[in-house]
N, C-alpha and C. Protein backbone atom coordinates (compact mmCIF):
# COMPACT_ATOMS: atom_id res chain seq x y z
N UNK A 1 7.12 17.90 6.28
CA UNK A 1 6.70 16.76 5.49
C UNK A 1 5.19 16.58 5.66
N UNK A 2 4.29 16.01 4.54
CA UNK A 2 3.45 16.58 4.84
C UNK A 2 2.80 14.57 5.03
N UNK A 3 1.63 14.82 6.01
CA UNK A 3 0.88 13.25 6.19
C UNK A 3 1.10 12.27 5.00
N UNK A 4 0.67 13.09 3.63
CA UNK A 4 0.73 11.89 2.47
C UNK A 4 1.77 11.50 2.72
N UNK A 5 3.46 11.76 2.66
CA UNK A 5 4.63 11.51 2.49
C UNK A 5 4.78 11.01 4.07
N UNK A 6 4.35 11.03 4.37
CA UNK A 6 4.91 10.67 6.02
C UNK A 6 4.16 8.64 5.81
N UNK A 7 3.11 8.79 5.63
CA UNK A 7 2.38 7.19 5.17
C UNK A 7 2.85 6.65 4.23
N UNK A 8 3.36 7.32 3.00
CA UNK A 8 3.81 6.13 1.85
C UNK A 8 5.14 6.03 2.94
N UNK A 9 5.85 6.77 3.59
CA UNK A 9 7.31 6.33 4.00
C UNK A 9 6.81 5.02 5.47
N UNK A 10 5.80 5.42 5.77
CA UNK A 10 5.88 4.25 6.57
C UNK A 10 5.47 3.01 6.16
N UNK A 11 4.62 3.28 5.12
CA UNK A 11 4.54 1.76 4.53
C UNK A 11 5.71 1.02 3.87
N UNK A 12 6.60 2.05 2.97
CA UNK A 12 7.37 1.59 2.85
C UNK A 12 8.89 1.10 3.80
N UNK A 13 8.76 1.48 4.98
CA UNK A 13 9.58 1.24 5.90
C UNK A 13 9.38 -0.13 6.26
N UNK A 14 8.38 -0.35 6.23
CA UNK A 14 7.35 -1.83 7.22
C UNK A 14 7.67 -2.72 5.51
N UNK A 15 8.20 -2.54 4.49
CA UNK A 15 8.47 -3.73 3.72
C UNK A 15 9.86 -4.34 3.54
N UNK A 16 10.35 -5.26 5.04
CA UNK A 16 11.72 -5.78 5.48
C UNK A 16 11.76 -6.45 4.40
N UNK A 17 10.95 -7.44 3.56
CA UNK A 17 11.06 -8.44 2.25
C UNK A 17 12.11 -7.32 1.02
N UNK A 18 11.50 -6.17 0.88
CA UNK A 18 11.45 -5.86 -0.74
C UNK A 18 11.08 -6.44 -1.70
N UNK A 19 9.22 -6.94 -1.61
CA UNK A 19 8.55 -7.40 -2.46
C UNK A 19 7.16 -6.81 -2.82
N UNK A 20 7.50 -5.39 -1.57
CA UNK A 20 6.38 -4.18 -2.26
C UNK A 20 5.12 -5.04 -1.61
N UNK A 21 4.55 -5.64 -0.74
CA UNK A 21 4.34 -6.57 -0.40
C UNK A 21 4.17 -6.22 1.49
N UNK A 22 2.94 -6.08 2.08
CA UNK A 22 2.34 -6.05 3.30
C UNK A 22 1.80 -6.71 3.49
N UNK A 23 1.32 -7.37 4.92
CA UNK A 23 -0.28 -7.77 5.51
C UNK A 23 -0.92 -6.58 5.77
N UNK A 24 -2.27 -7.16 6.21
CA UNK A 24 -3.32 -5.95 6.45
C UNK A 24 -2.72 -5.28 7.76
N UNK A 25 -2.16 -6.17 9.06
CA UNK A 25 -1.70 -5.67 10.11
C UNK A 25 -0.92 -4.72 9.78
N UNK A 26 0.69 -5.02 8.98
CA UNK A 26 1.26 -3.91 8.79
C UNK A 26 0.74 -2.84 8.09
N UNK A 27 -0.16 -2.86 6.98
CA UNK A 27 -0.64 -1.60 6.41
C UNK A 27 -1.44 -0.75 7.54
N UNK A 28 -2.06 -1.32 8.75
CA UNK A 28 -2.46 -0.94 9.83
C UNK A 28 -1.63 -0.15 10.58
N UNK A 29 -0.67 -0.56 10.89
CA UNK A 29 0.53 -0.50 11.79
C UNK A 29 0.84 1.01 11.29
N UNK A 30 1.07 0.75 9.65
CA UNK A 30 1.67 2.67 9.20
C UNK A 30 0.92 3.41 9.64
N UNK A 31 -0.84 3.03 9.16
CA UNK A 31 -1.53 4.20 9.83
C UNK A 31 -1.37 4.47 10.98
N UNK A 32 -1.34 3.65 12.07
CA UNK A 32 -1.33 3.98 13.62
C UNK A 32 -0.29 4.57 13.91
N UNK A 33 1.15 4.58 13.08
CA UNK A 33 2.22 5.40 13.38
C UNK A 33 1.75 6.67 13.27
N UNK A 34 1.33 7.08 12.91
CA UNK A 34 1.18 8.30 12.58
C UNK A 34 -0.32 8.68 13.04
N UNK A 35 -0.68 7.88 13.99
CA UNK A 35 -1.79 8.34 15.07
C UNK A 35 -3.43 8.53 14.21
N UNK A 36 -3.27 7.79 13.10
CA UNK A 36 -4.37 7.26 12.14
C UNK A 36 -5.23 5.76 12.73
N UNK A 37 -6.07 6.13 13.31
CA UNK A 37 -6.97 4.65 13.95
C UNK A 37 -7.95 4.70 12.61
N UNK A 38 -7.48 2.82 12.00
CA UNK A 38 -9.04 3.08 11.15
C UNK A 38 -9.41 1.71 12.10
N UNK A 39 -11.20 1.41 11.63
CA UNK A 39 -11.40 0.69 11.92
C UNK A 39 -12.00 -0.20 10.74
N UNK A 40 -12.56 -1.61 11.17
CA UNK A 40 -12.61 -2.17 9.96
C UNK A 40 -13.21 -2.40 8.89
N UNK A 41 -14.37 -1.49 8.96
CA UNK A 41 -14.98 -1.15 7.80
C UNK A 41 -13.75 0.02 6.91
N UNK A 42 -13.18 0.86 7.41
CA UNK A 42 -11.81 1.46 6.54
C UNK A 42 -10.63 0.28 6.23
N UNK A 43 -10.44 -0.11 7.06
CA UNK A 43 -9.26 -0.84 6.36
C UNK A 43 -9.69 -1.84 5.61
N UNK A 44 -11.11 -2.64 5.77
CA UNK A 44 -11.90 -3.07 4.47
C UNK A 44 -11.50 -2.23 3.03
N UNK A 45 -12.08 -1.00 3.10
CA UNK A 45 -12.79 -0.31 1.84
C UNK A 45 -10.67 0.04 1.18
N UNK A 46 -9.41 0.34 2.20
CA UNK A 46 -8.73 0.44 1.94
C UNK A 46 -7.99 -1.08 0.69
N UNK A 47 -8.36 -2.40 1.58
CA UNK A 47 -7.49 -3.47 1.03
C UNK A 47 -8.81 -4.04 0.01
N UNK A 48 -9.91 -4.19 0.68
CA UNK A 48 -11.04 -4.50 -0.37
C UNK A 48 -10.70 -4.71 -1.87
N UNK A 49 -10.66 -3.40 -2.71
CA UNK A 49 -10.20 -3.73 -4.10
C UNK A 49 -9.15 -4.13 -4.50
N UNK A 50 -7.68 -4.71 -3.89
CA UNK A 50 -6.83 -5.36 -4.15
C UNK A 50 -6.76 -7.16 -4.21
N UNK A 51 -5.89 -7.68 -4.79
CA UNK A 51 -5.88 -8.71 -4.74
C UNK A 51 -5.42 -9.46 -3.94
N UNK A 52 -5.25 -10.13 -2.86
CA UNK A 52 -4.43 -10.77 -1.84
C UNK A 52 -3.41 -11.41 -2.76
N UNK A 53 -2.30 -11.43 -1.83
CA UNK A 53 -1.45 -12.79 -2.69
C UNK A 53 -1.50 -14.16 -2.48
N UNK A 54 -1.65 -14.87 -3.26
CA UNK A 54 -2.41 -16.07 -2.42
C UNK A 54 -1.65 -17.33 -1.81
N UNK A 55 -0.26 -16.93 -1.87
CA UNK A 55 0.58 -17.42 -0.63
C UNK A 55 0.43 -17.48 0.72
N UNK A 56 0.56 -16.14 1.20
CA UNK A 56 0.23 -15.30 2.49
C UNK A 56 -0.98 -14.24 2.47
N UNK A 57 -1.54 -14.09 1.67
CA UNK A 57 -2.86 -13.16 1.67
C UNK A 57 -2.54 -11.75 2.00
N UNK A 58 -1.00 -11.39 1.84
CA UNK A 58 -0.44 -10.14 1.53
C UNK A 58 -0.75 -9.16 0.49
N UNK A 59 -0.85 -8.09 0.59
CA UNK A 59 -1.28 -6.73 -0.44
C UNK A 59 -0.10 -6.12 -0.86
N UNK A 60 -0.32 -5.75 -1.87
CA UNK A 60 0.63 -4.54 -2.82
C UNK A 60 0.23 -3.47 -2.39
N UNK A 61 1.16 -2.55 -1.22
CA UNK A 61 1.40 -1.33 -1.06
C UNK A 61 0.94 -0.68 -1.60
N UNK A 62 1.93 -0.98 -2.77
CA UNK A 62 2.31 0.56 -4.05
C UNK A 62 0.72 0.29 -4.89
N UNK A 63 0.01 -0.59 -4.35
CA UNK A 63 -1.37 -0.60 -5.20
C UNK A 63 -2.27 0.60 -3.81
N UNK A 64 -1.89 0.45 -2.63
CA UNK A 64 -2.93 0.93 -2.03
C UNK A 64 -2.12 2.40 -2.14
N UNK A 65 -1.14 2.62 -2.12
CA UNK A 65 -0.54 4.42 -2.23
C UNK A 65 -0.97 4.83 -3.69
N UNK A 66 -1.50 3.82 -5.01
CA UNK A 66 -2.16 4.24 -6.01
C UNK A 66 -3.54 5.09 -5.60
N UNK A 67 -3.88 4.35 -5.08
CA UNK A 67 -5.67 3.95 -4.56
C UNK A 67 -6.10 5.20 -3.63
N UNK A 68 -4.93 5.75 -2.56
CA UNK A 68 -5.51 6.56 -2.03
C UNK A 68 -5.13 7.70 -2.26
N UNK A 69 -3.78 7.98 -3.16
CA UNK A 69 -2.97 9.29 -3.89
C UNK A 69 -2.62 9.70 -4.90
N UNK A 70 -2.92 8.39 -6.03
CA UNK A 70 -2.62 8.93 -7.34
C UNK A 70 -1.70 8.33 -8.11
N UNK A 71 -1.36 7.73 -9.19
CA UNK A 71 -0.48 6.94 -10.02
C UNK A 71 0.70 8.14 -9.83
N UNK A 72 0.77 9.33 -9.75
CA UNK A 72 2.02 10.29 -9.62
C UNK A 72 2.78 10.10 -8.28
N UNK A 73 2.01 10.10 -7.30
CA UNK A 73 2.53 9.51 -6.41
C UNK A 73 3.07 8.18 -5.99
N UNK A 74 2.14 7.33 -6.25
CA UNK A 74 3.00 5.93 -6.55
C UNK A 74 3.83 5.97 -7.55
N UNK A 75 4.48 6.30 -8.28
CA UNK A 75 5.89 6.55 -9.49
C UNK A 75 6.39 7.14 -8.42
N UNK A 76 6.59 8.00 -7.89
CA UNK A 76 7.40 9.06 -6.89
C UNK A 76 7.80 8.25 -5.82
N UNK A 77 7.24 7.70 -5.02
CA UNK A 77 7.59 6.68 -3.94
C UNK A 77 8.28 5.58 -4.44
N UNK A 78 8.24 4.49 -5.76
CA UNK A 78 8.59 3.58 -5.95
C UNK A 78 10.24 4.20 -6.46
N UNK A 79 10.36 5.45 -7.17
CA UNK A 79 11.94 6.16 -7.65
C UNK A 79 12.34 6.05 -6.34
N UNK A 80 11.82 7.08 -5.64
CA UNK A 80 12.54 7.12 -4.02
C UNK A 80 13.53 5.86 -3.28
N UNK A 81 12.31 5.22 -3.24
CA UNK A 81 12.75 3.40 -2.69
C UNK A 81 13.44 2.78 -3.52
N UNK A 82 13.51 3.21 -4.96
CA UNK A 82 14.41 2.30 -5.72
C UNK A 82 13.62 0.98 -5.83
N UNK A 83 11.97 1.15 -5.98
CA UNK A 83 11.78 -0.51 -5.44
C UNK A 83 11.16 -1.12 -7.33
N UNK A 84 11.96 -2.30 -7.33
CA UNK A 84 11.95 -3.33 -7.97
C UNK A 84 10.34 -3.37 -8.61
N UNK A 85 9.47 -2.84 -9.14
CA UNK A 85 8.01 -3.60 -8.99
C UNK A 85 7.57 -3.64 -10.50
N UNK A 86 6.70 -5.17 -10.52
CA UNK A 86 6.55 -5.73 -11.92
C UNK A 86 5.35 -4.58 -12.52
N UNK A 87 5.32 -4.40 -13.71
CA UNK A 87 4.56 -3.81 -14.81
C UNK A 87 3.07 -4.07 -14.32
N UNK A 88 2.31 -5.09 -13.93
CA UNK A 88 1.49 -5.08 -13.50
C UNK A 88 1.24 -4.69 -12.16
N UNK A 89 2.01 -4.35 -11.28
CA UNK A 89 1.98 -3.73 -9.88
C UNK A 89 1.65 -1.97 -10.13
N UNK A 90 2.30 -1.71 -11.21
CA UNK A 90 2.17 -0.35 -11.79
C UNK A 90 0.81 -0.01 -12.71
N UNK A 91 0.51 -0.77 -12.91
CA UNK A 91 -1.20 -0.66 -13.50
C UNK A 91 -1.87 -1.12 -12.54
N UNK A 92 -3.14 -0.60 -12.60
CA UNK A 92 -4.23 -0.72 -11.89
C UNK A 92 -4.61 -2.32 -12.06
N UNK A 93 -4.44 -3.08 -11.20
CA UNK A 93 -4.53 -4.57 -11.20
C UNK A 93 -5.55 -5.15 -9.82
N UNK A 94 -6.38 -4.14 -9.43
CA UNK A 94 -7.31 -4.38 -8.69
C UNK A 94 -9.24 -4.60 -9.35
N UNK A 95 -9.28 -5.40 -8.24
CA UNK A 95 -10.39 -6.50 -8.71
C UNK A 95 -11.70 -5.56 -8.42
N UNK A 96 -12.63 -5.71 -9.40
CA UNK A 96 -14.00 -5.32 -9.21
C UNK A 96 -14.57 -5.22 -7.90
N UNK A 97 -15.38 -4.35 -6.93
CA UNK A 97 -16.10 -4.47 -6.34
C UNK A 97 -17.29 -3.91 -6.77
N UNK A 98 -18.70 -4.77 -6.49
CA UNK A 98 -19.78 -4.87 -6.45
C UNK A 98 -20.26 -4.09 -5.23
């Protein structure tokens, strides 16, 4: 199995809700499973262009497995998981950075 597939599975492992739906800790947490230290200028530039949710200030996953692998890959992970996610989770729905 190769690293890409080893990280979308841990992110998606770390979503007990099924709302496609992390904190920054847990999106942290996958990397460190797999013996990935970022620090926080990376996990900045990682969550940076997403939108928080503004409940809990939680991120869309399946936006950051877009972001760092490819809309083919995010379709591939979300079949896998079977996961539920709205039309706009599937388009690019991340915010401008300057």
């Amino acid at each position: 199995m190769q690293i890409v597939d080893k990280l979308c599975d841990a992110l998606c492992i770390r979503d007990k809700t099924q709302r496609s739906q992390l904190s920054q800790a847990e999106i942290q947490d996958a990397f460190k499973s797999l013996k990935i230290t970022l620090n926080s200028a990376q996990m900045a530039k990682i969550v940076g262009p997403l939108n928080p949710d503004p409940l809990d200030g939680s991120f869309n996953y399946i936006q950051v497995i877009e972001l760092l692998f490819g809309r083919s890959k995010q379709e591939e992970v979300i079949a896998k998981y079977k996961l539920a996610v709205s039309q706009t989770s599937r388009q690019s729905s991340t915010r401008q950075v300057s």
